[in-house]
C-alpha atoms as a PDB file:
ATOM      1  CA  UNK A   1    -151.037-103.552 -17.099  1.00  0.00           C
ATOM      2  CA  UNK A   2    -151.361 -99.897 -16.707  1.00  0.00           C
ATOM      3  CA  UNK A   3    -148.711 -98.894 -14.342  1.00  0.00           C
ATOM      4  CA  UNK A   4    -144.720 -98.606 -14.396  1.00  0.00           C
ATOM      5  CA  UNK A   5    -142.577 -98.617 -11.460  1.00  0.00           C
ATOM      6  CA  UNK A   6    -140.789 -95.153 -10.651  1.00  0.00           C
ATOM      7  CA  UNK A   7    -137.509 -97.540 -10.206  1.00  0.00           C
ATOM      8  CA  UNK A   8    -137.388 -99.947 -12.548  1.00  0.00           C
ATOM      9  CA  UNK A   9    -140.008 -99.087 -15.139  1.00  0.00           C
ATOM     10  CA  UNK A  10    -141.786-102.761 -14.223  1.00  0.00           C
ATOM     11  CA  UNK A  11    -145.542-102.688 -16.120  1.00  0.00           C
ATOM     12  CA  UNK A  12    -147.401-103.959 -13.136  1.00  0.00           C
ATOM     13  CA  UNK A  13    -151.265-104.285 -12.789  1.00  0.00           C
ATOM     14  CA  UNK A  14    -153.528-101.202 -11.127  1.00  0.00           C
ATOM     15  CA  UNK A  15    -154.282-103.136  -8.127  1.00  0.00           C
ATOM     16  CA  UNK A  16    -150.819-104.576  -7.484  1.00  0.00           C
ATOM     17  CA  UNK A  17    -149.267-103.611  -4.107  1.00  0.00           C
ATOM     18  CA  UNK A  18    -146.332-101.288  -4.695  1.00  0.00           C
ATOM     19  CA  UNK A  19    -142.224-102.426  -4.266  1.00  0.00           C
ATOM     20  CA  UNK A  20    -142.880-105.908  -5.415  1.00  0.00           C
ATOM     21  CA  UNK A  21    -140.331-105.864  -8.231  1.00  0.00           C
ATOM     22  CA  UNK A  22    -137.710-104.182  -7.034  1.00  0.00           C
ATOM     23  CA  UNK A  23    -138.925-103.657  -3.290  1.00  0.00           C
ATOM     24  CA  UNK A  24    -138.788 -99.844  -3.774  1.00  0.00           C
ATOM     25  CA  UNK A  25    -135.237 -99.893  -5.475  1.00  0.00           C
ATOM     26  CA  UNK A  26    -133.579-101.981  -3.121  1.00  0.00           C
ATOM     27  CA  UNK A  27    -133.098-104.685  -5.453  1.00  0.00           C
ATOM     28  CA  UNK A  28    -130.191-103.652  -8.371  1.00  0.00           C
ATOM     29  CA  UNK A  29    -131.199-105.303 -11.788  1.00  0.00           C
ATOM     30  CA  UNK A  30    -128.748-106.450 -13.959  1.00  0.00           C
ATOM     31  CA  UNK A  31    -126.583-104.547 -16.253  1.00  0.00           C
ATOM     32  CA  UNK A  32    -128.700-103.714 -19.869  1.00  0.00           C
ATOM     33  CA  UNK A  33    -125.452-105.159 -21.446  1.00  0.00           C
ATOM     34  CA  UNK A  34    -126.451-108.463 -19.697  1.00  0.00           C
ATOM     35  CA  UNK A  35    -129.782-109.287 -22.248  1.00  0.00           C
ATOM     36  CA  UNK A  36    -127.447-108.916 -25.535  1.00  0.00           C
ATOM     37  CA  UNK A  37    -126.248-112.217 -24.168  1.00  0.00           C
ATOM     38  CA  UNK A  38    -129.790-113.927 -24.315  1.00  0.00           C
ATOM     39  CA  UNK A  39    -131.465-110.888 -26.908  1.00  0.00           C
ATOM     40  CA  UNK A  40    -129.951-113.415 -30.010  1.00  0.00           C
ATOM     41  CA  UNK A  41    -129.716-110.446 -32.173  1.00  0.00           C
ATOM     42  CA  UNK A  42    -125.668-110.469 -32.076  1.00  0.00           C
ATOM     43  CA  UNK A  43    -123.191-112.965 -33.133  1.00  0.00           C
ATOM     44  CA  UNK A  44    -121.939-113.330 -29.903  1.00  0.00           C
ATOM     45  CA  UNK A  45    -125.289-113.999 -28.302  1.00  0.00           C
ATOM     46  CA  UNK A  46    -126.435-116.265 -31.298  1.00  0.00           C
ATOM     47  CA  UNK A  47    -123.293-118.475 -29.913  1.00  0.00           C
ATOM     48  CA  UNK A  48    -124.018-118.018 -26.477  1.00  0.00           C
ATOM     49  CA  UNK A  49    -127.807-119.402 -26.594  1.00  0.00           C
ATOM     50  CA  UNK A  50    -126.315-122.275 -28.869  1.00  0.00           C
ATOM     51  CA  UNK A  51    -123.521-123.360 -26.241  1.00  0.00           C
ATOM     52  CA  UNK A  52    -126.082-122.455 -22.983  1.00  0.00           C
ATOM     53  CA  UNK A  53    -126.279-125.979 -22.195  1.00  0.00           C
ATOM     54  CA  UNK A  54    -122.643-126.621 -22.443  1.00  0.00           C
ATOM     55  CA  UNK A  55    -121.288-123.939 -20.432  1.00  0.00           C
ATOM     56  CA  UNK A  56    -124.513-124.914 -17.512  1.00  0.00           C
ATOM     57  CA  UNK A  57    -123.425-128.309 -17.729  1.00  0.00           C
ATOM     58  CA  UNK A  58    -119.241-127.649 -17.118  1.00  0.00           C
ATOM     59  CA  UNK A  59    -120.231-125.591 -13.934  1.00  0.00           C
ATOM     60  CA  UNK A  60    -122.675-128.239 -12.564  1.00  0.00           C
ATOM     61  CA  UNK A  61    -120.328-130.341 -10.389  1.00  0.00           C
ATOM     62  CA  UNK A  62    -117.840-127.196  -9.067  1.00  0.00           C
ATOM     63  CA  UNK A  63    -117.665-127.819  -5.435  1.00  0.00           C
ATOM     64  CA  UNK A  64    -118.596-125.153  -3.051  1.00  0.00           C
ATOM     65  CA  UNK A  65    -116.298-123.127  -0.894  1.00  0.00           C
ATOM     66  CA  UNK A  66    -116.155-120.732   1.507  1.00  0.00           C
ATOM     67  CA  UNK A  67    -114.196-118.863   4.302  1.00  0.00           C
ATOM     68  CA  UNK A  68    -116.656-118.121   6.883  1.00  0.00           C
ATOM     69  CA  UNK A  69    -120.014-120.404   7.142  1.00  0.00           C
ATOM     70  CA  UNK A  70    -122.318-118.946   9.572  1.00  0.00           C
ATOM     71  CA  UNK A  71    -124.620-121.198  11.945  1.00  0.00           C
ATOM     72  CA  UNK A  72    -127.806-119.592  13.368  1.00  0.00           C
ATOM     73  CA  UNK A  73    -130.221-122.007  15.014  1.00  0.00           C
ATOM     74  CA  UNK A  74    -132.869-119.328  15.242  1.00  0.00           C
ATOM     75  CA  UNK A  75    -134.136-120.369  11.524  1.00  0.00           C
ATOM     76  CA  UNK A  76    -133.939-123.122   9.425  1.00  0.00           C
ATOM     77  CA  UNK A  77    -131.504-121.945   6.701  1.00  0.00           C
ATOM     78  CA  UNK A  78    -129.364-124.620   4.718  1.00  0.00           C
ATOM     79  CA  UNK A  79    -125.886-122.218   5.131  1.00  0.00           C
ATOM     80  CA  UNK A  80    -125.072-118.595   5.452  1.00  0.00           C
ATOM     81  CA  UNK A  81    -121.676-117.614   3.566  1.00  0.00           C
ATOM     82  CA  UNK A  82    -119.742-114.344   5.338  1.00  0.00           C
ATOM     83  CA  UNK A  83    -116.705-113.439   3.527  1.00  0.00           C
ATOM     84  CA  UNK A  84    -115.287-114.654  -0.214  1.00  0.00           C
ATOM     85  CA  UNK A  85    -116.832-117.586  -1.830  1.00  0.00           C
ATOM     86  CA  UNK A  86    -114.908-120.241  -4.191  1.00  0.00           C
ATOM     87  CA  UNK A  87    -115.471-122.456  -6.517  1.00  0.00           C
ATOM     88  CA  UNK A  88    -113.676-125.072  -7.654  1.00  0.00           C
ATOM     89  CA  UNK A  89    -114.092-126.296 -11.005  1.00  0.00           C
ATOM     90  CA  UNK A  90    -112.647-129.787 -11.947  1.00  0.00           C
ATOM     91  CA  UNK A  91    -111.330-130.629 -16.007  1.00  0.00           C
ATOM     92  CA  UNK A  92    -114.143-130.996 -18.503  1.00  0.00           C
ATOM     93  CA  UNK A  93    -112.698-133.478 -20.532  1.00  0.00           C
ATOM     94  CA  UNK A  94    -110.307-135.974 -19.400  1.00  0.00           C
ATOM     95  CA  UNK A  95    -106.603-135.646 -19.218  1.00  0.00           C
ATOM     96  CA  UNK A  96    -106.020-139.054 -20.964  1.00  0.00           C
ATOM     97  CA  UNK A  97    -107.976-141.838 -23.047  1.00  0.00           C
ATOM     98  CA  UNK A  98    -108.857-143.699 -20.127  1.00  0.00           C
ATOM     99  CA  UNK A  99    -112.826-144.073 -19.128  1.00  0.00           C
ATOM    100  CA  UNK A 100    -113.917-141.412 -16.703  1.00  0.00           C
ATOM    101  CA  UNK A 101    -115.276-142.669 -13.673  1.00  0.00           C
ATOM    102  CA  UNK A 102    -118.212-141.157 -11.411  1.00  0.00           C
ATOM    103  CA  UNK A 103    -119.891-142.137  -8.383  1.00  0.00           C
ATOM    104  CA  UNK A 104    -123.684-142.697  -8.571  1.00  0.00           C
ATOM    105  CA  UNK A 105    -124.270-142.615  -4.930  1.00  0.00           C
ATOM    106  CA  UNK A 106    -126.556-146.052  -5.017  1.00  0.00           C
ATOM    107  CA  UNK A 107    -125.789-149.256  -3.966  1.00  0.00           C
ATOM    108  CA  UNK A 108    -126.066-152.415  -6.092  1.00  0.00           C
ATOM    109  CA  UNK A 109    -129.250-154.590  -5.531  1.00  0.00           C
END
């Protein structure tokens, strides 16, 4: 790798085509406060990559929201949000000691 991108300072290879990191710096990367989160050199971040897992895992099942959907039948596209997006984020542990229940989505053979 012998080049750098003028936007973003990607090392790219001589032949590669121009814009295809940051597509000519239309594409904002995240903050450089962002990788002390994952750089493990903090205590903070040495916490963060331990609980990674945990905090994925309590956001997994939030149900998707939205004010505006948008329909366009001259794609295929699975939705197109307008507007503010929500989600809604149900208790990670249980409010009592009864057995939580969940639905598999397969019928018994």
């Amino acid at each position: 790798m012998d080049k750098i991108c003028s936007h973003c300072h990607a090392l790219k290879f001589r032949k590669e085509p121009l814009g295809m990191c940051c597509s000519n710096s239309k594409i904002n990367l995240p903050p450089e406060w962002l990788l002390t989160y994952v750089s493990g050199t903090t205590t903070f971040s040495k916490l963060f990559l331990q609980n990674i897992l945990k905090y994925n895992s309590s956001f997994q099942m939030a149900s998707f929201g939205a004010t505006n959907i948008v329909s366009n039948a001259d794609f295929m596209v699975t939705f197109k949000v307008q507007g503010q997006i929500y989600h809604q984020v149900g208790l990670l542990l249980p409010l009592s000691d009864n057995d939580s229940k969940f639905f598999h989505g397969r019928r018994k053979e």
